[in-house]
C-alpha atoms as a PDB file:
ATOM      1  CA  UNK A   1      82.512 114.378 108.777  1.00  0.00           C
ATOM      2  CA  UNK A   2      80.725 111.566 110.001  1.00  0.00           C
ATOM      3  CA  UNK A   3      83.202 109.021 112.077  1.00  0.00           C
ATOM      4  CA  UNK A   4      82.477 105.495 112.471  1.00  0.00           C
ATOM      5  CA  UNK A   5      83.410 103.019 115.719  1.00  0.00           C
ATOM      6  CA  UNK A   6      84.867  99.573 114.186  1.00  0.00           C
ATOM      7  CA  UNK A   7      85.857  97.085 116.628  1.00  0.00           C
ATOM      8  CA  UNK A   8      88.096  93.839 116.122  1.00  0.00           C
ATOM      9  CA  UNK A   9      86.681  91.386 117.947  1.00  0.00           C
ATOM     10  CA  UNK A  10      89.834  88.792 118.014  1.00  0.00           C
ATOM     11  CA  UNK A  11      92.664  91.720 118.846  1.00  0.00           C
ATOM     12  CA  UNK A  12      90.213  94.014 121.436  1.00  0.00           C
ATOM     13  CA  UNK A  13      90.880  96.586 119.158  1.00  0.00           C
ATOM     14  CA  UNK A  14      88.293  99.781 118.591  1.00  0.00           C
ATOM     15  CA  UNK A  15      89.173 102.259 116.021  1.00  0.00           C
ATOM     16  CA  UNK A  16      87.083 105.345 114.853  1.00  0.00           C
ATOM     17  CA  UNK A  17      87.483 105.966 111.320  1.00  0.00           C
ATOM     18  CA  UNK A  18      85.447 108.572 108.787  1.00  0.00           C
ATOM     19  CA  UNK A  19      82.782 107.198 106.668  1.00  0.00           C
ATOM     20  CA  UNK A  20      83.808 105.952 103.563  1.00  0.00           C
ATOM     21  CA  UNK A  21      87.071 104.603 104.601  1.00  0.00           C
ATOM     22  CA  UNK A  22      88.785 101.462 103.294  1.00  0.00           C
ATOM     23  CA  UNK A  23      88.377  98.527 106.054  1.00  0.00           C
ATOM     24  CA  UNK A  24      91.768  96.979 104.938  1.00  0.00           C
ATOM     25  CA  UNK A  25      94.053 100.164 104.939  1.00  0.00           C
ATOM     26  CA  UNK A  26      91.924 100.988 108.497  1.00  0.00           C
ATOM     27  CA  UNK A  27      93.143  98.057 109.427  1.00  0.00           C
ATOM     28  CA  UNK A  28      96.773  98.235 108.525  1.00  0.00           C
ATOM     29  CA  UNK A  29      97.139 101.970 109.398  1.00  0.00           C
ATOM     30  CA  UNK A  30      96.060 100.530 113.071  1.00  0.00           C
ATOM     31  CA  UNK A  31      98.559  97.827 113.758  1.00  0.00           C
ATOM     32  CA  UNK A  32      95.260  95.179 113.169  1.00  0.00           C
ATOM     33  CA  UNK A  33      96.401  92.124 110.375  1.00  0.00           C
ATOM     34  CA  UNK A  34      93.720  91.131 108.303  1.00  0.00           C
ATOM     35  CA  UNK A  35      95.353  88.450 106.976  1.00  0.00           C
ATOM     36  CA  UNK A  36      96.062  85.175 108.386  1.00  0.00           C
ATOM     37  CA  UNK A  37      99.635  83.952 108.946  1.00  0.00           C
ATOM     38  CA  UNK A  38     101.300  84.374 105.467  1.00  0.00           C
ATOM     39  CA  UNK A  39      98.557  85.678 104.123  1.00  0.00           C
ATOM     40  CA  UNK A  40      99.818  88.969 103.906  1.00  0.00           C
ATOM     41  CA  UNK A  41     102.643  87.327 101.802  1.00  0.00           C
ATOM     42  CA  UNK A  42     100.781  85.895  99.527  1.00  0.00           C
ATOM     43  CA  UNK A  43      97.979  88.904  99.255  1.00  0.00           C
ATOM     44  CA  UNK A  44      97.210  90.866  95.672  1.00  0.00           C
ATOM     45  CA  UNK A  45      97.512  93.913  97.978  1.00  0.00           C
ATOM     46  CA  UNK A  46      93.975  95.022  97.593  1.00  0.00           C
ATOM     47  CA  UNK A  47      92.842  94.362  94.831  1.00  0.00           C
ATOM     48  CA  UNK A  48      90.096  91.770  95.521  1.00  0.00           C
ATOM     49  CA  UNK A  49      91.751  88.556  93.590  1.00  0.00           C
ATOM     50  CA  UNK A  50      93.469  86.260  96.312  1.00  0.00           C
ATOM     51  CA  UNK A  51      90.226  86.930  99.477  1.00  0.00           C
ATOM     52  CA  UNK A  52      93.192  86.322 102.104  1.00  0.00           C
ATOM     53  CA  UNK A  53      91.818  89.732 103.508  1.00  0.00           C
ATOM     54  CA  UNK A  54      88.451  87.739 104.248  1.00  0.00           C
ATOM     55  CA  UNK A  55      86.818  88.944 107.283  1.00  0.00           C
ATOM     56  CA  UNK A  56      83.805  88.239 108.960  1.00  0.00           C
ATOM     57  CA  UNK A  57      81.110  91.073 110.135  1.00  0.00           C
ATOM     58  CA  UNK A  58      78.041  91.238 112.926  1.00  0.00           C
ATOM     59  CA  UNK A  59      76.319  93.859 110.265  1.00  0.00           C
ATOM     60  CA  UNK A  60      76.980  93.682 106.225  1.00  0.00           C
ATOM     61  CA  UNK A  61      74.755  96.877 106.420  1.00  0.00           C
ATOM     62  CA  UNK A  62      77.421  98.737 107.937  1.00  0.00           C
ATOM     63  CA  UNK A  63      79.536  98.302 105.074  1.00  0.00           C
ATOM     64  CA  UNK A  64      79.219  99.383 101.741  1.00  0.00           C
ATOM     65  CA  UNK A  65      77.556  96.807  99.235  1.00  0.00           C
ATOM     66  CA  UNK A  66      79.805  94.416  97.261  1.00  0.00           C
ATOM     67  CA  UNK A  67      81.476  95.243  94.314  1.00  0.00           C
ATOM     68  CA  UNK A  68      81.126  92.514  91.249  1.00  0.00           C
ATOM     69  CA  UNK A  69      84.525  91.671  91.559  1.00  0.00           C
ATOM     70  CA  UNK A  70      84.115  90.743  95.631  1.00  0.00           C
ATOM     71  CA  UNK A  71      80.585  89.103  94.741  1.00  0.00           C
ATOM     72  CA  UNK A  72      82.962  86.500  92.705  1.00  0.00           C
ATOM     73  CA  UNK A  73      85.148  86.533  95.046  1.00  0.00           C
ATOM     74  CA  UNK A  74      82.597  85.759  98.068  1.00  0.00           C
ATOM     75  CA  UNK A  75      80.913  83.113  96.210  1.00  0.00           C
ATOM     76  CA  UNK A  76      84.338  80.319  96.634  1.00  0.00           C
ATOM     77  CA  UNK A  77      84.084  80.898 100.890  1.00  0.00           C
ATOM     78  CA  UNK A  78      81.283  78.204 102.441  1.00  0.00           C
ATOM     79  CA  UNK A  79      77.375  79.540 102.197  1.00  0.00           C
ATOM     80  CA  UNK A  80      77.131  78.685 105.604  1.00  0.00           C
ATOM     81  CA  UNK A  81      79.385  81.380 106.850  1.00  0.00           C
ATOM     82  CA  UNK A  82      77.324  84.331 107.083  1.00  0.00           C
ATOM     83  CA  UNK A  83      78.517  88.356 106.378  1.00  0.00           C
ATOM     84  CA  UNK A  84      81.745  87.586 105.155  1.00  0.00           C
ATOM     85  CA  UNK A  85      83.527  90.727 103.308  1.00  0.00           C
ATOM     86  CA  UNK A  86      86.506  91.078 101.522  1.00  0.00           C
ATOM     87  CA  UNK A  87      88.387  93.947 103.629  1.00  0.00           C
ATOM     88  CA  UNK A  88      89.884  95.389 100.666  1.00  0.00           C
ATOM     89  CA  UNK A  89      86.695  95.970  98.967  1.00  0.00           C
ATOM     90  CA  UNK A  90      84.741  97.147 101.253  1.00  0.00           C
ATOM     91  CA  UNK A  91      84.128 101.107 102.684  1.00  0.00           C
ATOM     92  CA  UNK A  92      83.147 101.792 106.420  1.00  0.00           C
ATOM     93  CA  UNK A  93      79.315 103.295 106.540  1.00  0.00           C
ATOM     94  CA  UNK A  94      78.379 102.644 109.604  1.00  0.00           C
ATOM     95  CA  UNK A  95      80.002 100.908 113.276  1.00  0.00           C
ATOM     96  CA  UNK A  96      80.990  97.616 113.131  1.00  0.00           C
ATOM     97  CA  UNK A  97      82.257  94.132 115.246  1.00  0.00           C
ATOM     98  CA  UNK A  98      84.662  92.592 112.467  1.00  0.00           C
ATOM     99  CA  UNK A  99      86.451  89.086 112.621  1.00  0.00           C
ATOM    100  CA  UNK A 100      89.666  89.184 111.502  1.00  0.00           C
ATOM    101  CA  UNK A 101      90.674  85.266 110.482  1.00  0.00           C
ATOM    102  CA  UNK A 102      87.306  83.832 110.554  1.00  0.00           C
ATOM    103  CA  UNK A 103      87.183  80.216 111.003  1.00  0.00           C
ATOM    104  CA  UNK A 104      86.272  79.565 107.233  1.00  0.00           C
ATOM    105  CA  UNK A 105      86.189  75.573 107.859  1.00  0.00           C
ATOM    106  CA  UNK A 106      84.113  74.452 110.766  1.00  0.00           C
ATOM    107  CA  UNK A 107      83.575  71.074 109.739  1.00  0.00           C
ATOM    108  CA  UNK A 108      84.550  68.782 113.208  1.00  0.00           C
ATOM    109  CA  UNK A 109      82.838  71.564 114.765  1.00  0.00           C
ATOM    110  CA  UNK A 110      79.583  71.057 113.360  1.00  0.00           C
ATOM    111  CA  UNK A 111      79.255  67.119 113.875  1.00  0.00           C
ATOM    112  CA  UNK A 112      76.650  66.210 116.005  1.00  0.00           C
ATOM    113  CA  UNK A 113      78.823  64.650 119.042  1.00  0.00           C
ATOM    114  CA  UNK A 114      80.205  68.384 119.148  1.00  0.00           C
ATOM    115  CA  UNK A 115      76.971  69.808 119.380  1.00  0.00           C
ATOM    116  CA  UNK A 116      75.687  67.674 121.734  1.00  0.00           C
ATOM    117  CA  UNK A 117      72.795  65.934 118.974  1.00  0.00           C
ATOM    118  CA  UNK A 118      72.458  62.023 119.327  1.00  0.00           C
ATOM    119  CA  UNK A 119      74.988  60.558 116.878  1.00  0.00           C
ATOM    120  CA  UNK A 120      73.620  57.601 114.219  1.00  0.00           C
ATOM    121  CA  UNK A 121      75.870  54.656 115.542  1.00  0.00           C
ATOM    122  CA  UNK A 122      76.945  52.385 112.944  1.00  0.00           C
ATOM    123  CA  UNK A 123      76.860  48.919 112.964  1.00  0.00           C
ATOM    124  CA  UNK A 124      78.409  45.837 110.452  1.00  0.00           C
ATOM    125  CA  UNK A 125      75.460  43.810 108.722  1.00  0.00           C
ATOM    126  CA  UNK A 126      75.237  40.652 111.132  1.00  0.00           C
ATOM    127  CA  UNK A 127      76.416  37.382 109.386  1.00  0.00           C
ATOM    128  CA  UNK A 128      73.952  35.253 107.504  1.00  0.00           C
END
């Protein structure tokens, strides 16, 4: 049986788990929350309808390939944000770094005083 090394970036968490395992019951059989704050509340318990269970991966190819049904899902999360899975729909087939609570909104983040680009000062029309 081939075993797999998944690590949780935010909770310095590594796990070894055997291929083919779920990433969300991995999680929860290892004390690791996938969900953020009441998320786990509010969750359709696996079944890939709510994506509270989002997380966010260093290598999509080390998890099996979407399903239609997290596909849909996927497609309502920003395009910006890169490798983000669904961890209830998704198997273990190779090691992974995984996210847990990935900052799906980065907006303030991204503005260019943040990121140290010139900014566009505005100024009023002068009067005429």
């Amino acid at each position: 049986m081939t075993m797999h090394r998944v690590h949780f970036r935010n909770e310095n968490v590594t796990i070894h788990v055997p291929e083919g395992s779920n990433l969300r019951q991995a999680c929860m059989e290892h004390g690791v929350d996938p969900y953020p704050a009441l998320g786990g509340l509010l969750s359709c318990r696996g079944k890939g309808l709510c994506g509270t269970c989002v997380v966010q991966v260093d290598d999509d190819a080390a998890l099996s390939t979407p399903d239609a049904r997290e596909a849909k899902r996927l497609k309502g999360f920003p395009s910006s944000l890169e490798n983000l899975r669904l961890s209830c729909r998704c198997q273990v087939v190779g090691d992974v770094i995984v996210v847990t609570d990935p900052d799906l909104e980065p907006a303030w983040k991204t503005h260019g005083f943040y990121s140290g680009e010139p900014v566009r000062s505005w100024k009023l029309p002068e009067d005429a």
